[in-house]
N, C-alpha and C. Protein backbone atom coordinates (compact mmCIF):
# COMPACT_ATOMS: atom_id res chain seq x y z
N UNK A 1 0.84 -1.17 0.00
CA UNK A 1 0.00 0.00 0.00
C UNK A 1 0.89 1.25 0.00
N UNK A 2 0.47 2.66 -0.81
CA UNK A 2 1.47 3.27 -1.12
C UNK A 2 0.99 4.21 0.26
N UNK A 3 2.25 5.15 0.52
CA UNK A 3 1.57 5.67 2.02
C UNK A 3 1.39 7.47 0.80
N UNK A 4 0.11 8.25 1.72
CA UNK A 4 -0.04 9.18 1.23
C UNK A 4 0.91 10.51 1.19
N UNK A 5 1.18 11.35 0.03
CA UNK A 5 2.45 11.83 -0.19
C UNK A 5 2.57 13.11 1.38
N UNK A 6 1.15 13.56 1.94
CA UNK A 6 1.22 14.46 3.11
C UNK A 6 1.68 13.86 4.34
N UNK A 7 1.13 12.83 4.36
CA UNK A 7 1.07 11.88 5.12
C UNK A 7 2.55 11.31 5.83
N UNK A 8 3.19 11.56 4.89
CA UNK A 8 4.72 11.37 5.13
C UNK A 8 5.85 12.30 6.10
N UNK A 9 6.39 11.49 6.99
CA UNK A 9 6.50 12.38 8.49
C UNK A 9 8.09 12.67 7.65
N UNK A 10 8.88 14.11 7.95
CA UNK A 10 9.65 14.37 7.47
C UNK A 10 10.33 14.68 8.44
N UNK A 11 12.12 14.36 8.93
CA UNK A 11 12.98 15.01 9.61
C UNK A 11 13.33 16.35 9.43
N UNK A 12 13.91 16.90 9.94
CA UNK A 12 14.67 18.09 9.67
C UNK A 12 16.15 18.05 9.89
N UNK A 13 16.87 18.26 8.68
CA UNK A 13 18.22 18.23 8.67
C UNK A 13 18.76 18.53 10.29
N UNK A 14 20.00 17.95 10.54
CA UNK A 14 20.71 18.07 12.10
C UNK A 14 20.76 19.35 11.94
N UNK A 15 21.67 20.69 10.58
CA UNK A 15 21.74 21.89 11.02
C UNK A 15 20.79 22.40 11.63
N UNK A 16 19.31 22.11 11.01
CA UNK A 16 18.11 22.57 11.34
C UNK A 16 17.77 22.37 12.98
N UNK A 17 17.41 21.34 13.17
CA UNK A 17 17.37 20.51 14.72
C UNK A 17 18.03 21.54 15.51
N UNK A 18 19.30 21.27 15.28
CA UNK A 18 20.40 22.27 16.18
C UNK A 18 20.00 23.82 16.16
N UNK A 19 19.84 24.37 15.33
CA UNK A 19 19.74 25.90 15.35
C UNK A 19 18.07 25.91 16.39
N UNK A 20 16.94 25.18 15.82
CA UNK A 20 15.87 24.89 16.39
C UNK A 20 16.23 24.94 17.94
N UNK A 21 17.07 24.16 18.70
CA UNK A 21 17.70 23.48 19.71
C UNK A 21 17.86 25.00 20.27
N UNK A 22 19.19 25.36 19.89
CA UNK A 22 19.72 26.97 20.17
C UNK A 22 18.55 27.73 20.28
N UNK A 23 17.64 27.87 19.48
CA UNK A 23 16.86 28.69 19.53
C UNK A 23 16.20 28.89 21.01
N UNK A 24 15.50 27.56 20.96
CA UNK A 24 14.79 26.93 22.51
C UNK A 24 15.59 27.17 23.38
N UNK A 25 17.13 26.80 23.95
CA UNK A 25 17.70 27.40 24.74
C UNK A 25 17.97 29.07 24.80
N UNK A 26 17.96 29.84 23.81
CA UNK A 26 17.60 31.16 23.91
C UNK A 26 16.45 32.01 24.68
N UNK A 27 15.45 31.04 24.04
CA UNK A 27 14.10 31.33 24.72
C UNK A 27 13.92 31.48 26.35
N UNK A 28 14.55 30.23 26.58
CA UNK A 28 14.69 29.78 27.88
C UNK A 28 15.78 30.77 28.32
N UNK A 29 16.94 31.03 28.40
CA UNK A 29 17.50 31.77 29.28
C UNK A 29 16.67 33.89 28.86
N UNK A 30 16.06 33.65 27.63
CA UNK A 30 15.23 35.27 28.16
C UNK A 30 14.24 35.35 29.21
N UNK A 31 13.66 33.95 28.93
CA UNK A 31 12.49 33.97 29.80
C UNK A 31 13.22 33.90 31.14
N UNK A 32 14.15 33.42 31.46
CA UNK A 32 14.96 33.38 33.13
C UNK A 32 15.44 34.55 33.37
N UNK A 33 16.13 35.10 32.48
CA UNK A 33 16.73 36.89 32.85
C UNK A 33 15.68 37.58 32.95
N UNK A 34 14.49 37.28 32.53
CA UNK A 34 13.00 38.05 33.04
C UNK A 34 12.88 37.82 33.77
N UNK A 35 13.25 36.64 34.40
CA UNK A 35 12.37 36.04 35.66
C UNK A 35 13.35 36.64 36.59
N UNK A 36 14.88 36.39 36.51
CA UNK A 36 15.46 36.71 37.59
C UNK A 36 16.21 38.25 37.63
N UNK A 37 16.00 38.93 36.96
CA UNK A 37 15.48 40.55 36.80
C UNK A 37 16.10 41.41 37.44
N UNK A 38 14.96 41.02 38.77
CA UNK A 38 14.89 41.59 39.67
C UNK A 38 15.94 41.45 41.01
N UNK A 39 16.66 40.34 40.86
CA UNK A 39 17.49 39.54 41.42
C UNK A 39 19.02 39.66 41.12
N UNK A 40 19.02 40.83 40.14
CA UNK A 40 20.47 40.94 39.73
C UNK A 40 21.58 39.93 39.10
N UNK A 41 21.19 38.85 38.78
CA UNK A 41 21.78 37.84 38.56
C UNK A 41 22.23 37.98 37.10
N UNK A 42 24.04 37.45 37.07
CA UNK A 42 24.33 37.55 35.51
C UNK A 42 24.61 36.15 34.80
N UNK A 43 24.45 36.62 33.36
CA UNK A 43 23.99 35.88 32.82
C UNK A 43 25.02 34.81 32.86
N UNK A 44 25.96 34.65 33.67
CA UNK A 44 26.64 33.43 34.01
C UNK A 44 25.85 32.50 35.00
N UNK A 45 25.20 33.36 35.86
CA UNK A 45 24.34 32.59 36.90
C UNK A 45 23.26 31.94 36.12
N UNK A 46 22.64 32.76 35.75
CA UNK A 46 21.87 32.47 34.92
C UNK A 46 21.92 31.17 33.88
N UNK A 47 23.10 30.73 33.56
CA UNK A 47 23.66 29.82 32.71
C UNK A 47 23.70 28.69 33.59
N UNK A 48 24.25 29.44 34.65
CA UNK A 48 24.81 27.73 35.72
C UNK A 48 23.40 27.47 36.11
N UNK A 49 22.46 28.13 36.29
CA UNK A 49 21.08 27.41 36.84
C UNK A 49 20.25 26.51 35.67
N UNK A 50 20.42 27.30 34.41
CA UNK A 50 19.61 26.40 33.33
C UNK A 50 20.38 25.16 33.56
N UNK A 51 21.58 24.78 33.61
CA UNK A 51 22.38 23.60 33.47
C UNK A 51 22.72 22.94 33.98
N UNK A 52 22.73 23.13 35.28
CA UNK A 52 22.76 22.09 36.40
C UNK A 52 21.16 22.28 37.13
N UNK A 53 19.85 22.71 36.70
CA UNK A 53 18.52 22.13 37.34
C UNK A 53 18.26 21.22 36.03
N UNK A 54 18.61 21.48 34.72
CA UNK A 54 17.53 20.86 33.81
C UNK A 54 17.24 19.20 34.19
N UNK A 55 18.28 18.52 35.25
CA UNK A 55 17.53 16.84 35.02
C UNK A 55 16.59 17.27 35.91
N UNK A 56 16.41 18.12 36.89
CA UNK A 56 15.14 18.20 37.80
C UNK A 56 13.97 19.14 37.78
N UNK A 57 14.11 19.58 36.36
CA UNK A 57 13.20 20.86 36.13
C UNK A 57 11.88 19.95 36.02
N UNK A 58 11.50 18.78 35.01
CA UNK A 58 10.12 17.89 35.26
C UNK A 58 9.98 17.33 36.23
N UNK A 59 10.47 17.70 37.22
CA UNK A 59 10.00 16.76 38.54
C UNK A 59 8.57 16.95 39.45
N UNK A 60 8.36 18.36 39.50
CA UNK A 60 7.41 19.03 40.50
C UNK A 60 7.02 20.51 39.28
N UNK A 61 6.27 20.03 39.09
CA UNK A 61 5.20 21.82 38.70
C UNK A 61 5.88 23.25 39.38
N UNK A 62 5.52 24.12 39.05
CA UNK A 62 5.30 25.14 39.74
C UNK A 62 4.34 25.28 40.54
N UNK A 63 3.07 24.69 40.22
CA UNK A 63 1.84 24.80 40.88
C UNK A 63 2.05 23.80 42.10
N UNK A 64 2.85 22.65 41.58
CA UNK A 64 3.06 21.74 42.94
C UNK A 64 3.77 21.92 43.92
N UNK A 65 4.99 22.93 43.45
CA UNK A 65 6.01 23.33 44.81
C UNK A 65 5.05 24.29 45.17
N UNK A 66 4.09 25.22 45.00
CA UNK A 66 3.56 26.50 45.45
C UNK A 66 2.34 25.28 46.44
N UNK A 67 2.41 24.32 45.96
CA UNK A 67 0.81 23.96 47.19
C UNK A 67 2.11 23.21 48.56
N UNK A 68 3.00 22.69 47.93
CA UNK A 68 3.97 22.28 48.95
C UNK A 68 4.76 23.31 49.67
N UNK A 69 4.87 24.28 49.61
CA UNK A 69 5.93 25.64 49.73
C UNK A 69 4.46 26.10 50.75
N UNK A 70 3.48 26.21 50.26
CA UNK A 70 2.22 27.03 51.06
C UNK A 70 1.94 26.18 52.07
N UNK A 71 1.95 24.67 52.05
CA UNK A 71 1.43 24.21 53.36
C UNK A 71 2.78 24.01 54.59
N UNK A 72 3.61 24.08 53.88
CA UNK A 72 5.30 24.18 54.83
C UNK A 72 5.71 25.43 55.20
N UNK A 73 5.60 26.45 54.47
CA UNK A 73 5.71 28.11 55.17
C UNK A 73 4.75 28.70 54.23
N UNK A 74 3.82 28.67 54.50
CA UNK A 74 2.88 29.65 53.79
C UNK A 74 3.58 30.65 52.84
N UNK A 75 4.50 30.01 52.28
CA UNK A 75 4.95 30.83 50.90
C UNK A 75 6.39 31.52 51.14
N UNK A 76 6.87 31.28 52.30
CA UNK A 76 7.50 32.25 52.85
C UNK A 76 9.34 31.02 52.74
N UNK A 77 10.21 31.93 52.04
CA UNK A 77 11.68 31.54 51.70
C UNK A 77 12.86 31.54 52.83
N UNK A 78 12.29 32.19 54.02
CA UNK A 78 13.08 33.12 54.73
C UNK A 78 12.35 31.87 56.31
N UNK A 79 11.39 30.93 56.27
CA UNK A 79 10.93 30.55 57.61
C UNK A 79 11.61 29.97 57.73
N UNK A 80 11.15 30.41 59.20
CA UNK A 80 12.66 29.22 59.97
C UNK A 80 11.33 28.50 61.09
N UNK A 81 11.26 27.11 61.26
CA UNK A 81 10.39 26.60 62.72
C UNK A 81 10.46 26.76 63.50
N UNK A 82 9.60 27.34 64.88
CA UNK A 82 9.99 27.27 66.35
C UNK A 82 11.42 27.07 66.43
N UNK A 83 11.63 25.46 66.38
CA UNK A 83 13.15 25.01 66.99
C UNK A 83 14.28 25.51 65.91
N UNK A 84 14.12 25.85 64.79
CA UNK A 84 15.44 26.81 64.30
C UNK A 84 15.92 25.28 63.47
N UNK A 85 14.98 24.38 63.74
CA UNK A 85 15.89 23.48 63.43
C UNK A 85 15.68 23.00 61.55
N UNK A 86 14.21 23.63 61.11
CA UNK A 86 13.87 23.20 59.58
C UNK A 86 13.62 25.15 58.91
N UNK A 87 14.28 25.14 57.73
CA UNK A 87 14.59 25.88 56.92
C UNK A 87 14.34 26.93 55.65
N UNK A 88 13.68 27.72 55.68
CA UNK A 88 13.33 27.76 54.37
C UNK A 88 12.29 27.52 53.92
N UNK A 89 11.67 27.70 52.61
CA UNK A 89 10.33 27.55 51.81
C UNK A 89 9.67 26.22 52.15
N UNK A 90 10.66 25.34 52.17
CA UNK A 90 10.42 24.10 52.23
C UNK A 90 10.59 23.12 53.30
N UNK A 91 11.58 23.69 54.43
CA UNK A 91 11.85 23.40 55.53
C UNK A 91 12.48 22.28 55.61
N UNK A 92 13.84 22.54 55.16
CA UNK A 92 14.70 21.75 55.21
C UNK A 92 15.94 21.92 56.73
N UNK A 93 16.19 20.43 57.26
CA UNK A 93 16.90 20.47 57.91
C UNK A 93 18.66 20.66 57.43
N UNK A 94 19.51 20.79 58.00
CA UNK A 94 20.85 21.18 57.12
C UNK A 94 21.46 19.77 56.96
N UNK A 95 20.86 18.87 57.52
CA UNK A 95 22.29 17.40 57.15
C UNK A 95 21.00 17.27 55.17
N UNK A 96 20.12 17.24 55.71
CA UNK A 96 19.71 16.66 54.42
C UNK A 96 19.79 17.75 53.01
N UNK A 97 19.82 19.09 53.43
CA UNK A 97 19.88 20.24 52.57
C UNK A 97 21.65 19.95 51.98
N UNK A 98 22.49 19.67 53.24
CA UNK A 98 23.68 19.41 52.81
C UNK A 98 24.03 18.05 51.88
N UNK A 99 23.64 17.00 52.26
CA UNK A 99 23.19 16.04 51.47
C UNK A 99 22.71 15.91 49.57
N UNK A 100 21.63 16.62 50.06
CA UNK A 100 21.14 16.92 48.55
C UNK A 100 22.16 17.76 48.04
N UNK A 101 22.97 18.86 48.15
CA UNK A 101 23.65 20.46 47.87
C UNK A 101 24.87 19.31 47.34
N UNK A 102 25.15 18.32 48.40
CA UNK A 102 26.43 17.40 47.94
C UNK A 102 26.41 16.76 46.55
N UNK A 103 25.19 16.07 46.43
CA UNK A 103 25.21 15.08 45.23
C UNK A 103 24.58 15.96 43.56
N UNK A 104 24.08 17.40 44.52
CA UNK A 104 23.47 17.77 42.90
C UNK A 104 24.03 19.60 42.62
N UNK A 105 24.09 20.10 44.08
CA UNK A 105 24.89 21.82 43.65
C UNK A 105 25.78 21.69 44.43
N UNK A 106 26.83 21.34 44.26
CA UNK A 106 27.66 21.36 45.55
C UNK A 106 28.38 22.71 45.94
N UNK A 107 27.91 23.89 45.46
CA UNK A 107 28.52 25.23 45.86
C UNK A 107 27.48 25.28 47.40
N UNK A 108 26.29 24.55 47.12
CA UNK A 108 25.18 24.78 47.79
C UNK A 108 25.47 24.44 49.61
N UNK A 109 26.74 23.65 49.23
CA UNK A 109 26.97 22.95 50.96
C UNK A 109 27.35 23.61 51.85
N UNK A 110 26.22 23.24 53.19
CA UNK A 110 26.73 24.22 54.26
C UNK A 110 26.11 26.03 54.03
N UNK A 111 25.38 25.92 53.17
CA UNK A 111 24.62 27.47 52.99
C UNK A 111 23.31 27.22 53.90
N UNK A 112 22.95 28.24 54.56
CA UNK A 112 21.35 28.12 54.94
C UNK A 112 20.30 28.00 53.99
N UNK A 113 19.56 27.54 54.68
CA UNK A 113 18.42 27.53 53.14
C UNK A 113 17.71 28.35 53.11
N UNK A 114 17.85 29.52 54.24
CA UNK A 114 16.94 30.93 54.35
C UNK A 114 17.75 31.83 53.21
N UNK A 115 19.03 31.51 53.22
CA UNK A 115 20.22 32.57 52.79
C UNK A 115 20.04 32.66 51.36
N UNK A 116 19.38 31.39 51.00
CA UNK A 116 19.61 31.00 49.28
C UNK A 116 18.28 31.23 48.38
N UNK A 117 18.77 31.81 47.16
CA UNK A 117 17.74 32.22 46.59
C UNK A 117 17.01 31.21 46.18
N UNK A 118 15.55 31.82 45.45
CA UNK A 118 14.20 30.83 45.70
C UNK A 118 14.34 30.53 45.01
N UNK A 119 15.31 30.42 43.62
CA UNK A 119 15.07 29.45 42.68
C UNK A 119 15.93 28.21 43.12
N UNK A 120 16.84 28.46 44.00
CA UNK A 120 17.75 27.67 43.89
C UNK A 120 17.32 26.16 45.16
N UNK A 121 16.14 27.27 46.62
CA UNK A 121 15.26 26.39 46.88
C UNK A 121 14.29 25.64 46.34
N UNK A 122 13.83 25.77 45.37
CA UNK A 122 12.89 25.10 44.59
C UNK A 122 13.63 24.27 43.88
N UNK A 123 14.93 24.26 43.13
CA UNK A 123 15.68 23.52 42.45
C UNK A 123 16.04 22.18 43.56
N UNK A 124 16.49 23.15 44.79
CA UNK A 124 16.89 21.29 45.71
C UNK A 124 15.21 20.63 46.15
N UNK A 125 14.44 21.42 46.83
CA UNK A 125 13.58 20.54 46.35
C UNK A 125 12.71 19.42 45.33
N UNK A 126 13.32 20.02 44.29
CA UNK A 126 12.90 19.02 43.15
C UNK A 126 14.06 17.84 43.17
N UNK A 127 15.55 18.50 42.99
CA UNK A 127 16.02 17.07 43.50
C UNK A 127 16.32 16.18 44.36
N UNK A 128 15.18 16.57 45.82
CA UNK A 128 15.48 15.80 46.44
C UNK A 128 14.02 14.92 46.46
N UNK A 129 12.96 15.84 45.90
CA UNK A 129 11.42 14.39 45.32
C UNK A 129 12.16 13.89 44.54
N UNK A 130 12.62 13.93 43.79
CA UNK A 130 13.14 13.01 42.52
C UNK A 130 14.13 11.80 43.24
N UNK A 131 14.58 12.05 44.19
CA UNK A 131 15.17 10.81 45.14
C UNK A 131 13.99 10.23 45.92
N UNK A 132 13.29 10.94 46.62
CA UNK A 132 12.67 10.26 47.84
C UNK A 132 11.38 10.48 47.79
N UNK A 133 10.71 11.35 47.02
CA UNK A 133 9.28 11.54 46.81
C UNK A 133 8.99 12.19 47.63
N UNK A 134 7.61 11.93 48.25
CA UNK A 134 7.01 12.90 49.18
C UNK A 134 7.35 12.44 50.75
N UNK A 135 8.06 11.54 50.70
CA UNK A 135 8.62 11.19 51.85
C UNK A 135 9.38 11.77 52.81
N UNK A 136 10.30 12.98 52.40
CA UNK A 136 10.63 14.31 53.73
C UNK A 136 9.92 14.81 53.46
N UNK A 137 8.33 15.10 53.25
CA UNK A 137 7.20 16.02 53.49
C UNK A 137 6.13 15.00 53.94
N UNK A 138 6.07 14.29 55.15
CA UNK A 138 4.66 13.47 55.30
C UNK A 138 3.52 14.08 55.32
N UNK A 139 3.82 15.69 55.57
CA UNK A 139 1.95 15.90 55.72
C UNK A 139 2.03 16.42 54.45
N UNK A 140 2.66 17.77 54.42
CA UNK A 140 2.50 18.63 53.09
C UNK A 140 2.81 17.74 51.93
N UNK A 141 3.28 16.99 51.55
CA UNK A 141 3.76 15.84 50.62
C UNK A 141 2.61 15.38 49.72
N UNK A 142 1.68 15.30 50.95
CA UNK A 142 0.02 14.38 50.48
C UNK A 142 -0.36 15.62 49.39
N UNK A 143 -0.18 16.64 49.30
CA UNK A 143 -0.85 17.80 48.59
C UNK A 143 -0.19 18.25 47.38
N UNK A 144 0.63 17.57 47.28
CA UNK A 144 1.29 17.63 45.66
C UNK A 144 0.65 16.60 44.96
């Protein structure tokens, strides 16, 4: 059976692909220098974050760290718990913040997690669901 001549799925040359490719990474670091703006960050930072989050950028939504981030500090980057002892948006303790900072940012080790900017909290949170799931969040966890 002959297949129909539209019908026919076509590649695009590698130059093509690639420039396509470039392009998409373009996109992506304008849309981040928009995002991080306000934050002063240059476009070296900017570089090191597209490239060391991208294996954990599909891990958690935005919408899912914001319902997990809201039921752990009501939104807030800077909480610290009663006991001083959990951290941040997400409320991380420091062996496991150090932990994660070890195996995936390791500039990250030994920083507070109040101290560090929110993308970069949302980045260890994603790689540390991507290890353990909702399992260092038993309550807030259920709500992602």
């Amino acid at each position: 059976m002959n297949e129909h001549p539209e019908r026919r799925q076509t590649r695009a040359p590698p130059e093509e692909a690639a420039l396509d490719m470039r392009t998409r990474l373009r996109l992506i670091a304008l849309a981040l220098s928009l995002t991080f703006a306000g934050t002063a960050c240059t476009p070296a930072e900017i570089l090191l974050f597209v490239e060391t989050t991208a294996p954990q950028r599909g891990v958690l939504t935005d919408d899912e760290l914001l319902r997990l981030r809201m039921c752990e500090s009501t939104d807030n980057y800077q909480a610290v718990s009663p006991s001083g002892t959990y951290r941040g948006a997400y409320q991380f303790d420091q062996p496991t913040w150090n932990g994660v900072a070890e195996r995936h940012f390791p500039w990250l080790v030994g920083m507070d997690p109040v101290d560090v900017n929110r993308w970069w909290q949302d980045a260890m949170t994603r790689a540390l669901w991507s290890e353990r799931g909702r399992q260092p969040w038993p309550v807030c966890g259920k709500r992602v």
